[in-house]
C-alpha atoms as a PDB file:
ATOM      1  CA  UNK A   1     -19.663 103.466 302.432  1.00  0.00           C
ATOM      2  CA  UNK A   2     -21.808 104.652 299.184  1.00  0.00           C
ATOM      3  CA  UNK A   3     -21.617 100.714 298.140  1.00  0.00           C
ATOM      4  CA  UNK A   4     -23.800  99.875 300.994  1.00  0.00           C
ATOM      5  CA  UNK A   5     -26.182 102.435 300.847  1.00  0.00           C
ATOM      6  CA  UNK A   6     -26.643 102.129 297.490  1.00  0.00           C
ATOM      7  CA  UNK A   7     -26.819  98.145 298.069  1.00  0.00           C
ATOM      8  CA  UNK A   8     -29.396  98.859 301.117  1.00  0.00           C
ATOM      9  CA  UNK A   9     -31.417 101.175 298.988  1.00  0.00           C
ATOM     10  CA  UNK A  10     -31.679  98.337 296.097  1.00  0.00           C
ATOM     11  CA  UNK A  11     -33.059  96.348 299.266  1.00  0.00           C
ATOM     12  CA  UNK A  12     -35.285  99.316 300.220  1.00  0.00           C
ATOM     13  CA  UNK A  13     -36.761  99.566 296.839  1.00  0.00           C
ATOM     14  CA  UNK A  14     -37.229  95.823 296.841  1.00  0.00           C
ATOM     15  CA  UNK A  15     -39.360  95.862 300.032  1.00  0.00           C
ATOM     16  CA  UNK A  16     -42.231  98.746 298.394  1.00  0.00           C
ATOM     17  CA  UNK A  17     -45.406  97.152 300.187  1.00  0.00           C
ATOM     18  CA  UNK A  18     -43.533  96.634 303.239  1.00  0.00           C
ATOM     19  CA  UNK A  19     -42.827 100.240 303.150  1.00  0.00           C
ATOM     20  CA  UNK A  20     -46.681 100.883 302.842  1.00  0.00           C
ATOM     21  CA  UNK A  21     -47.497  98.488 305.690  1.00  0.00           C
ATOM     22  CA  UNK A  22     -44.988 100.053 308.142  1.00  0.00           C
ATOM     23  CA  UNK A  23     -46.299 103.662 307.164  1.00  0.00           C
ATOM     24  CA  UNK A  24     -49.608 102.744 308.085  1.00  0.00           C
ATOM     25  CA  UNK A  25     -48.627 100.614 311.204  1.00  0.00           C
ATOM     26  CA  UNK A  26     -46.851 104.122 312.392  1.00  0.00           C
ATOM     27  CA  UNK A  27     -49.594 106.218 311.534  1.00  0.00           C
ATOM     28  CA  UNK A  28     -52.321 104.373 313.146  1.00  0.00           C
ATOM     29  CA  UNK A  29     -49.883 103.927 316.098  1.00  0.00           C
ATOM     30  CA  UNK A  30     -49.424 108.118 315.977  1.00  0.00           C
ATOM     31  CA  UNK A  31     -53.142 108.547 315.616  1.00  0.00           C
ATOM     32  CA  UNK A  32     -54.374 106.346 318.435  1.00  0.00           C
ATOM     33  CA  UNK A  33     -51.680 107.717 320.591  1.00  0.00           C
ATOM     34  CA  UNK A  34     -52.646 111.268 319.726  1.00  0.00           C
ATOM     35  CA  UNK A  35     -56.253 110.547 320.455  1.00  0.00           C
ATOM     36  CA  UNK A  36     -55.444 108.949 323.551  1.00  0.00           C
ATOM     37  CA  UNK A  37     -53.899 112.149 324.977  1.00  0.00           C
ATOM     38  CA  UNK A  38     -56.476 114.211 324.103  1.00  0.00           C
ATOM     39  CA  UNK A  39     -58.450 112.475 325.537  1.00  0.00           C
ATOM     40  CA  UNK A  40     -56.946 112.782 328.916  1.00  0.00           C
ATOM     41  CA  UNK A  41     -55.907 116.116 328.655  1.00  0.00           C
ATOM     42  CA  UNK A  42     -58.421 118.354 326.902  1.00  0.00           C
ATOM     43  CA  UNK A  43     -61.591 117.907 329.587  1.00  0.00           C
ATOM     44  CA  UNK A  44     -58.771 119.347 332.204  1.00  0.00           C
ATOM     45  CA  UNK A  45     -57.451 121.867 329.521  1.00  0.00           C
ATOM     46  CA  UNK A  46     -61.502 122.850 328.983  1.00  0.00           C
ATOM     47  CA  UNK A  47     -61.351 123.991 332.468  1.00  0.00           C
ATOM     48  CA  UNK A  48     -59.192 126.929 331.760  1.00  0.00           C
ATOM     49  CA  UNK A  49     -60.648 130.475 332.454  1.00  0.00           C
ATOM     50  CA  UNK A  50     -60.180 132.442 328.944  1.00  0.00           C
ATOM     51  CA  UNK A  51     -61.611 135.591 330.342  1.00  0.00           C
ATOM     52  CA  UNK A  52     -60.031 135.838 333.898  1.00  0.00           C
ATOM     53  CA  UNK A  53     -62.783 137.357 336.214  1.00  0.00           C
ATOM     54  CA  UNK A  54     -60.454 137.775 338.527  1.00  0.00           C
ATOM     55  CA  UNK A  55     -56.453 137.505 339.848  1.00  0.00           C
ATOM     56  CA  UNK A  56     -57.433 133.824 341.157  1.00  0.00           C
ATOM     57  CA  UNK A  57     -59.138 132.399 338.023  1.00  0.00           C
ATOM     58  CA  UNK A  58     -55.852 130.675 336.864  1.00  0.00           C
ATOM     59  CA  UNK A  59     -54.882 129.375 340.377  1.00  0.00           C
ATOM     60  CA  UNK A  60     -58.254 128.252 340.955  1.00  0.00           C
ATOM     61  CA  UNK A  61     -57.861 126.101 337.543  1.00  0.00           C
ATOM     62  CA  UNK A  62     -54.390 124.739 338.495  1.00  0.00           C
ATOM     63  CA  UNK A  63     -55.631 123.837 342.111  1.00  0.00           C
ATOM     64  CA  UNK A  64     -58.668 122.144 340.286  1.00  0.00           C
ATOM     65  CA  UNK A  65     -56.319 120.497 338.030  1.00  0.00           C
ATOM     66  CA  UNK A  66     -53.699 119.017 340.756  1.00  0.00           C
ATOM     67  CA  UNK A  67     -56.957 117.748 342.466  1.00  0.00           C
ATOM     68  CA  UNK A  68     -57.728 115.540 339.678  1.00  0.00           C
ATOM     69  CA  UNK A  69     -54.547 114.076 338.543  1.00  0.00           C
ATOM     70  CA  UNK A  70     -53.887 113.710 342.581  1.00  0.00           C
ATOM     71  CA  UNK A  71     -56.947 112.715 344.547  1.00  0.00           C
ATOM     72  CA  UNK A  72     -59.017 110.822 341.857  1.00  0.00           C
ATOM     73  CA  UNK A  73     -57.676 107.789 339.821  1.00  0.00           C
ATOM     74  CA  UNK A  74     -57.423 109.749 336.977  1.00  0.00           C
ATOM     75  CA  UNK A  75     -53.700 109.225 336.815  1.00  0.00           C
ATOM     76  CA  UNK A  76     -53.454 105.651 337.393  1.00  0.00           C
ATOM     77  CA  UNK A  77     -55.926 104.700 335.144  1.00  0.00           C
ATOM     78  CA  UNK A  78     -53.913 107.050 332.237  1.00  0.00           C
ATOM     79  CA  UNK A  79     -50.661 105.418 333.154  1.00  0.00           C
ATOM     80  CA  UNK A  80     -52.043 101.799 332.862  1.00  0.00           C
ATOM     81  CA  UNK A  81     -53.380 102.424 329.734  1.00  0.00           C
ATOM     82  CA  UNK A  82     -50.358 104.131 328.601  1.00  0.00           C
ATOM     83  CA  UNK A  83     -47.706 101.294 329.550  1.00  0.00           C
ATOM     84  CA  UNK A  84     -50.498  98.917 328.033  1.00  0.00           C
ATOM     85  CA  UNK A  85     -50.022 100.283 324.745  1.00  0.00           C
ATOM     86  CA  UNK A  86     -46.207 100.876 324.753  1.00  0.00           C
ATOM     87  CA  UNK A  87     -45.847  97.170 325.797  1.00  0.00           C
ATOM     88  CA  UNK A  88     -48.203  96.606 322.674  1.00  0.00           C
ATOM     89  CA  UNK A  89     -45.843  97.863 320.496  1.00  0.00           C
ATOM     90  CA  UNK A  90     -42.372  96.778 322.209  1.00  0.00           C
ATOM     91  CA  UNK A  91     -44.406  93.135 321.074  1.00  0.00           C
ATOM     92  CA  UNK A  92     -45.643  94.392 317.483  1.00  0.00           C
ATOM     93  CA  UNK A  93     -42.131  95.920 316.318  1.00  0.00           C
ATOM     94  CA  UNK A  94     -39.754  93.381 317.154  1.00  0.00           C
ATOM     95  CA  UNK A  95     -41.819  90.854 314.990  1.00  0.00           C
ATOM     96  CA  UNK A  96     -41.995  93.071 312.179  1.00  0.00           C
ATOM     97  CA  UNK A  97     -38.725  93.377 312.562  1.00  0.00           C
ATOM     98  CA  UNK A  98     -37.767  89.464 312.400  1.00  0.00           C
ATOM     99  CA  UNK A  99     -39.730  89.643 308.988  1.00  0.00           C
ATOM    100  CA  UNK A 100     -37.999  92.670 307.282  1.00  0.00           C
ATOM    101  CA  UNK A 101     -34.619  91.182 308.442  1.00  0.00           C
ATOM    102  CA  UNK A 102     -35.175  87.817 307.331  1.00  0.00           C
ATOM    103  CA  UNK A 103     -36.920  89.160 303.672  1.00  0.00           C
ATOM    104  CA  UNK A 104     -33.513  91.172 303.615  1.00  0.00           C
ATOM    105  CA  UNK A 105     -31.675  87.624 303.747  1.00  0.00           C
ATOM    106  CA  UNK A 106     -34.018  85.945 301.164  1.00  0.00           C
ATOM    107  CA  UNK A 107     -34.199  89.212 298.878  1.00  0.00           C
ATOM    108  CA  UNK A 108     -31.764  87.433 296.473  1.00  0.00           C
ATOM    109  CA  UNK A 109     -34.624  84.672 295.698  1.00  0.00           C
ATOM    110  CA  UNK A 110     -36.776  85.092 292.967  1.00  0.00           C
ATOM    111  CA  UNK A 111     -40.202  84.611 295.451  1.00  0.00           C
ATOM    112  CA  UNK A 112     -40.380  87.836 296.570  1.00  0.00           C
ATOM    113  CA  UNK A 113     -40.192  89.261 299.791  1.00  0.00           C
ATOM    114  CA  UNK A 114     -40.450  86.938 302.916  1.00  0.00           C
ATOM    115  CA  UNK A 115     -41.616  88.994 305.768  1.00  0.00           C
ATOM    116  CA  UNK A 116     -44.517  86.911 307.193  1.00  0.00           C
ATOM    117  CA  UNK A 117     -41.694  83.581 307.072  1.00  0.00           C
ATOM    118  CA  UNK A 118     -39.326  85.376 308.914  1.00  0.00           C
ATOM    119  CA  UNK A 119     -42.034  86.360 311.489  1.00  0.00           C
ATOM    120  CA  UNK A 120     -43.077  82.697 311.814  1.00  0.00           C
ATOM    121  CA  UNK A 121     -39.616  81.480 311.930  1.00  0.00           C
ATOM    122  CA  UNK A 122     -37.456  84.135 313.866  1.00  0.00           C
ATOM    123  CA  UNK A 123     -39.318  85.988 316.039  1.00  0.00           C
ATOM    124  CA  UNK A 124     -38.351  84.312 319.061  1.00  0.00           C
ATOM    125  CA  UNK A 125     -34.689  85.078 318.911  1.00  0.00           C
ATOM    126  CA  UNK A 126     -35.180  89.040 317.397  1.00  0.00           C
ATOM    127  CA  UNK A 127     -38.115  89.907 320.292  1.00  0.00           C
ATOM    128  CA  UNK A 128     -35.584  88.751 322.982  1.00  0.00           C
ATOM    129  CA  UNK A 129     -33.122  90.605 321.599  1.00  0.00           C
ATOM    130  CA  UNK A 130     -34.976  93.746 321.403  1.00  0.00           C
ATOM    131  CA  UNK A 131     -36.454  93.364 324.813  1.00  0.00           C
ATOM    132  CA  UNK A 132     -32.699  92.979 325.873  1.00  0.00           C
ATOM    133  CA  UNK A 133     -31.715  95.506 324.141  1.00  0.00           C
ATOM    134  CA  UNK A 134     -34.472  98.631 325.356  1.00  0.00           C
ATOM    135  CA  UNK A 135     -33.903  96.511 328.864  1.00  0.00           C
ATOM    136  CA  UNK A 136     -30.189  97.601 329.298  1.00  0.00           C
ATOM    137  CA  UNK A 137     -30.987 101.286 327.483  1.00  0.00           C
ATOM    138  CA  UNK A 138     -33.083 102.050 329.980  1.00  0.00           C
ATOM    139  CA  UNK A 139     -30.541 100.332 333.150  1.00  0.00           C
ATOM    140  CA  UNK A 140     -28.465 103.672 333.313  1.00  0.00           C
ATOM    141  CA  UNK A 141     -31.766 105.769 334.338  1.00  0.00           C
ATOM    142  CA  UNK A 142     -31.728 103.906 337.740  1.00  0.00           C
ATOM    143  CA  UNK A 143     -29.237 105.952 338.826  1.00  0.00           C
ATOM    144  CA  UNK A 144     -29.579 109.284 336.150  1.00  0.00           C
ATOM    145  CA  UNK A 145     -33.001 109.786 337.703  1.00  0.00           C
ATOM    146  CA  UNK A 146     -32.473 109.960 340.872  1.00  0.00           C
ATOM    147  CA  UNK A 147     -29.385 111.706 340.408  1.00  0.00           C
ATOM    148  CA  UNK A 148     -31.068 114.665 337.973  1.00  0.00           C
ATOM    149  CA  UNK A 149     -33.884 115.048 340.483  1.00  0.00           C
ATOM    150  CA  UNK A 150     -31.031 115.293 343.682  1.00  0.00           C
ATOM    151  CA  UNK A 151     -28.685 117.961 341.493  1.00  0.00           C
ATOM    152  CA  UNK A 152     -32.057 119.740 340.343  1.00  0.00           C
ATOM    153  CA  UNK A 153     -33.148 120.936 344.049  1.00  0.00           C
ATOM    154  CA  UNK A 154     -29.185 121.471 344.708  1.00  0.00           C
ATOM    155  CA  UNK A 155     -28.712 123.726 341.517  1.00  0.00           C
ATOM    156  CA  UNK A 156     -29.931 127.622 341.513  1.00  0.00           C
ATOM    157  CA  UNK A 157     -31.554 127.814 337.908  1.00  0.00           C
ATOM    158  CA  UNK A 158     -32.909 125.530 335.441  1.00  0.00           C
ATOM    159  CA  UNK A 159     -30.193 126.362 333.163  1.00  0.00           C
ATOM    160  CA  UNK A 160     -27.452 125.134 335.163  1.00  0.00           C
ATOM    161  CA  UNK A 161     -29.202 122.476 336.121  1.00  0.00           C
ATOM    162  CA  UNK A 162     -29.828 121.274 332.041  1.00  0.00           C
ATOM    163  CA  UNK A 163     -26.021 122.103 331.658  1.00  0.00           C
ATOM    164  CA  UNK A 164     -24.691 119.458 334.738  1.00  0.00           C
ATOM    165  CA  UNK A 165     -26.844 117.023 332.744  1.00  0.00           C
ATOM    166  CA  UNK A 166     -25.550 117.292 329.403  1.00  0.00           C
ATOM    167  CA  UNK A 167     -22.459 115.157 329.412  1.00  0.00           C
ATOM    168  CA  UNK A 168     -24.228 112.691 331.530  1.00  0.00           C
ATOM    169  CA  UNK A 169     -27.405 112.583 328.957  1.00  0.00           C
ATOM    170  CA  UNK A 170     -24.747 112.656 326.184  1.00  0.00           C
ATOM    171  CA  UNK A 171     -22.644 109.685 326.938  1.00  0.00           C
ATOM    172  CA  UNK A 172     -26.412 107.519 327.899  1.00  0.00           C
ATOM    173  CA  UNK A 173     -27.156 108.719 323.882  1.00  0.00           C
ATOM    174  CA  UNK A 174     -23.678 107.358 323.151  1.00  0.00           C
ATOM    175  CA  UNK A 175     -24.340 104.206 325.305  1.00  0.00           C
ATOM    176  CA  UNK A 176     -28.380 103.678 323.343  1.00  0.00           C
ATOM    177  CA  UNK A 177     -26.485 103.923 319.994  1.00  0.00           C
ATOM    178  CA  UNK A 178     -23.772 101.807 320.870  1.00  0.00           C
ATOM    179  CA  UNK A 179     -26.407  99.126 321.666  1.00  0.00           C
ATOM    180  CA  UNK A 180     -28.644  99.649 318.952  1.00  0.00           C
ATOM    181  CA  UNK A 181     -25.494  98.886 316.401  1.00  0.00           C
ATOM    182  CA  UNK A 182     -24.515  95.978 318.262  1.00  0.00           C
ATOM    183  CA  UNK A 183     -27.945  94.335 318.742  1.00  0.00           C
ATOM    184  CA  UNK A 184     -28.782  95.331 314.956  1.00  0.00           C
ATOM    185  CA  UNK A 185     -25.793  93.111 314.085  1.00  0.00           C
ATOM    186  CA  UNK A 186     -27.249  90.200 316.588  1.00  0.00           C
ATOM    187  CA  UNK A 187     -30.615  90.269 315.013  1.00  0.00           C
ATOM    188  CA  UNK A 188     -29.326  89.780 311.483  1.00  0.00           C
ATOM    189  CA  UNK A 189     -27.395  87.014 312.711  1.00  0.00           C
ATOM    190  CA  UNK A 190     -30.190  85.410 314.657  1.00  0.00           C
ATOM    191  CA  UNK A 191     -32.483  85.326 311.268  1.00  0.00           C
ATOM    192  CA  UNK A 192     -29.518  84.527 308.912  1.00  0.00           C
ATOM    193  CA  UNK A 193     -28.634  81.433 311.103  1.00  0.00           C
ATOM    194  CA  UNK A 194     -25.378  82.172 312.059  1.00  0.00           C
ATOM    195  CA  UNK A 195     -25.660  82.901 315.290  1.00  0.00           C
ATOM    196  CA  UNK A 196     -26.113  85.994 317.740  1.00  0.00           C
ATOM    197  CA  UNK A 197     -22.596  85.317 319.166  1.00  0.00           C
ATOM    198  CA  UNK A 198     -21.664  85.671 315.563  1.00  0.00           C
ATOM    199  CA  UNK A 199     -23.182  88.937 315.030  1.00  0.00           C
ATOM    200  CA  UNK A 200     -22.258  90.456 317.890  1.00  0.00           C
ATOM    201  CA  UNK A 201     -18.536  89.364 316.866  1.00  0.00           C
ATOM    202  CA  UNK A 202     -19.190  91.012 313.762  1.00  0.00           C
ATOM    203  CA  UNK A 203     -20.597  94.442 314.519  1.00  0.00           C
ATOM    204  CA  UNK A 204     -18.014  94.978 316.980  1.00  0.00           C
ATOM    205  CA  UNK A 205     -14.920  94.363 314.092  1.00  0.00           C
ATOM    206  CA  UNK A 206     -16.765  96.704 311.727  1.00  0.00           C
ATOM    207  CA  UNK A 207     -17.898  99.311 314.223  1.00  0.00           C
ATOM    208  CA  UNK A 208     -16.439 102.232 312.746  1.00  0.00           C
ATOM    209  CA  UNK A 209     -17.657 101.678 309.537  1.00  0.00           C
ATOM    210  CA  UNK A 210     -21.114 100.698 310.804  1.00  0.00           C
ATOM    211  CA  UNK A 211     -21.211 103.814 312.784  1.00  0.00           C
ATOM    212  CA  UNK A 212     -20.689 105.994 310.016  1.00  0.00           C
ATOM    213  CA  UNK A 213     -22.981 104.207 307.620  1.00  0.00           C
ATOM    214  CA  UNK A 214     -25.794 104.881 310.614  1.00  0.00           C
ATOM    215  CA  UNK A 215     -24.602 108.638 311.455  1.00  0.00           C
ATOM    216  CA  UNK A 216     -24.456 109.088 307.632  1.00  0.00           C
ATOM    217  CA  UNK A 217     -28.229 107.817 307.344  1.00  0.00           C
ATOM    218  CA  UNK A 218     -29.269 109.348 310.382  1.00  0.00           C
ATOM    219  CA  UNK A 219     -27.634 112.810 309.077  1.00  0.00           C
ATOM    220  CA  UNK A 220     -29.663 112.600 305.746  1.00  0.00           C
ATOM    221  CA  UNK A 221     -32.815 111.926 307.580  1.00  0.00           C
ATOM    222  CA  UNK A 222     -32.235 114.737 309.669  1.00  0.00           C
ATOM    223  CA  UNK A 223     -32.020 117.262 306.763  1.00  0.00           C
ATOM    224  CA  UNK A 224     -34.943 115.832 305.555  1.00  0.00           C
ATOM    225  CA  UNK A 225     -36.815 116.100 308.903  1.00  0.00           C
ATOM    226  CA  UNK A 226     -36.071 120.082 309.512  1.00  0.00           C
ATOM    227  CA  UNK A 227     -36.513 120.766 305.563  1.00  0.00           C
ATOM    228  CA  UNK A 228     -40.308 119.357 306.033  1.00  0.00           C
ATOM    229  CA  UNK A 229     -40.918 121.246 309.352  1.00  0.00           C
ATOM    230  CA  UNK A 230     -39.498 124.621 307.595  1.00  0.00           C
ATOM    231  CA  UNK A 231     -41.788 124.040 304.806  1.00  0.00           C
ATOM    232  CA  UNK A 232     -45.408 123.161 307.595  1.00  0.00           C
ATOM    233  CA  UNK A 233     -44.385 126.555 309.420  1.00  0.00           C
ATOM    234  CA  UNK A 234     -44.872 128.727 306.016  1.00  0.00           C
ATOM    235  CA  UNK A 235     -47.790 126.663 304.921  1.00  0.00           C
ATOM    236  CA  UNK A 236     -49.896 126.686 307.427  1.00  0.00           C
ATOM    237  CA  UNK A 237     -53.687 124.809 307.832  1.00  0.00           C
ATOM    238  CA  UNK A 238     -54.523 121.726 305.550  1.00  0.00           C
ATOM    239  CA  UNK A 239     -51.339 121.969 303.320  1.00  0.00           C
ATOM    240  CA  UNK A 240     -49.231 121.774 306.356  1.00  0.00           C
ATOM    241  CA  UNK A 241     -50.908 118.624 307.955  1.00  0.00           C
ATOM    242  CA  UNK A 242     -51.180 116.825 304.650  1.00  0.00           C
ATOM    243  CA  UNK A 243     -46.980 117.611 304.322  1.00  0.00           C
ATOM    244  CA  UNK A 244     -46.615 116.428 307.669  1.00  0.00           C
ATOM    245  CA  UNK A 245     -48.516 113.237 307.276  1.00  0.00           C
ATOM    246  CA  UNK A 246     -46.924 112.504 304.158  1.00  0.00           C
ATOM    247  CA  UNK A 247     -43.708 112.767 305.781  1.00  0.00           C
ATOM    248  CA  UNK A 248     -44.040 109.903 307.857  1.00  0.00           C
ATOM    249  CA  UNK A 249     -43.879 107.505 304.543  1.00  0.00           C
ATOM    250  CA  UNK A 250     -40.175 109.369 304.219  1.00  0.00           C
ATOM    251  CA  UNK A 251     -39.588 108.766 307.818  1.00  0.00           C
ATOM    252  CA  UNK A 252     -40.674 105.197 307.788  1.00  0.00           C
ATOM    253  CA  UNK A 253     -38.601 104.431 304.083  1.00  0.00           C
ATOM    254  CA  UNK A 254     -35.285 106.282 306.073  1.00  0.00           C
ATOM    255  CA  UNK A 255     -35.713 103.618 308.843  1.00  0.00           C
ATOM    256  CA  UNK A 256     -35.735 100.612 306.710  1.00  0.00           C
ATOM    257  CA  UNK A 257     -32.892 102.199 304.143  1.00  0.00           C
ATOM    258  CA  UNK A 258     -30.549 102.365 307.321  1.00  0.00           C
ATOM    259  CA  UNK A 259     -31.693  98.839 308.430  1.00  0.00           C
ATOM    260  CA  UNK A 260     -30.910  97.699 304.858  1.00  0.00           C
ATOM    261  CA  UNK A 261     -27.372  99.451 304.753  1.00  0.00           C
ATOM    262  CA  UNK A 262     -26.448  97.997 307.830  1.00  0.00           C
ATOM    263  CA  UNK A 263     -27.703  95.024 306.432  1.00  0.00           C
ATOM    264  CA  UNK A 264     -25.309  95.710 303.487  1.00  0.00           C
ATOM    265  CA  UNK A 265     -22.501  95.698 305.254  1.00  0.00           C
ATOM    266  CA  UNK A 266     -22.732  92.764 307.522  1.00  0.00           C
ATOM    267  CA  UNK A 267     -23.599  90.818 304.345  1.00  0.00           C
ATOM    268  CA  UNK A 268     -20.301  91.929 302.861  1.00  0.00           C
ATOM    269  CA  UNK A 269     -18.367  91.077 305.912  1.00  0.00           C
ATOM    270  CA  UNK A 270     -19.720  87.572 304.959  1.00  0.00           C
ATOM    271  CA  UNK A 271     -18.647  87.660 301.957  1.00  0.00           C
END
């Protein structure tokens, strides 16, 4: 297992200005999305009495506040724009996707990396893939939802109702990472050329050691996460931001290492 990390962080380290590009693609995307919000929700937020002049000031607000997500098209508007940038970037990561995969296949060349190739040559198969992929993640919430929202006027407290729903939201995690393993394998076969019925073959004969690799990665990117946030609640104001910002470079570099250390290991089940 420490082969192909170390083999997907050689892979990493060859792929430096993607790095830069995907940090910047994920921080613009955080910003705009951020903004976006804000937008939507501090005019309503503004509305909030700070000085209560009296017991109905707050109920007053929240009355005022149901009355414009409710009766105006306030909400609608929000949602459509919301959904029109998601589906923005369910477009925009899949491609950039096909290019780091394929640059992982071509890293062994001497012309550097080949990200804008792979997105001209691959992206058909990889964004079909993914849209497969977050297609059937999302098929076991046609029944969860309706189910939570039945067994949430049934139960007594909130508590019992979050602890009914744990094994069920458990084994839909268990079911999104199964998926993601098995469609990372298809996607490095579509751009490789051998085939997604080939990949798939392959992820599901090294599972177990794929699993770990990706629990492993996932682990160390973990530590990394709740060392940062430790460190932005004792420094607080423009030391914590700039931490916090900074952080998504490490964030962004942990998601390509684990892409190229799964990448390691289907390569060696190649060989």
């Amino acid at each position: 297992m420490r082969t192909w990390i170390r083999k997907g962080w050689g892979l990493t380290s060859r792929h430096k200005y993607v790095l830069v590009v995907l940090f910047l693609y994920r921080l613009l995307w955080g910003f705009f999305l951020y903004r976006f919000i804000d937008s939507v929700a501090a005019p309503v937020l503004a509305r909030y009495p700070d000085a209560h002049p009296n017991a109905n000031a707050v109920r007053m607000f929240l009355i005022e506040a149901q009355f414009r997500l409710l009766k105006t098209d306030l909400v609608n508007e929000t949602l459509i724009l919301l959904a029109g940038m998601f589906f923005l970037r369910m477009i925009l990561t899949p491609l950039l996707n096909a290019g780091l995969y394929y640059s992982f296949h071509h890293a062994g060349e001497e012309s550097g990396t080949r990200v804008l190739s792979g997105i001209r040559r691959c992206w058909k198969p990889v964004v079909l893939l993914y849209l497969t992929e977050n297609v059937l993640a999302l098929l076991p919430a046609v029944w969860l939802v309706p189910f939570a929202k039945a067994r949430f006027f049934a139960q007594f407290s909130i508590q019992a109702w979050v602890l009914e729903l744990l094994p069920y939201a458990g084994a839909w995690a268990a079911w999104m990472f199964l998926l993601r393993l098995l469609f990372r394998f298809m996607q490095f076969g579509a751009v490789s050329r051998d085939g997604i019925v080939k990949g798939l073959l392959r992820a599901c004969a090294n599972v177990l050691p794929l699993a770990a690799v990706t629990l492993l990665m996932l682990g160390i990117a973990a530590a990394a996460s709740l060392a940062v946030t430790s460190a932005t609640m004792i420094w607080t104001g423009f030391v914590s931001i700039a931490v916090h910002q900074a952080f998504q470079f490490v964030r962004t570099m942990m998601s390509v290492w684990t892409a190229a250390s799964q990448y390691a290991l289907w390569k060696a089940d190649e060989a």
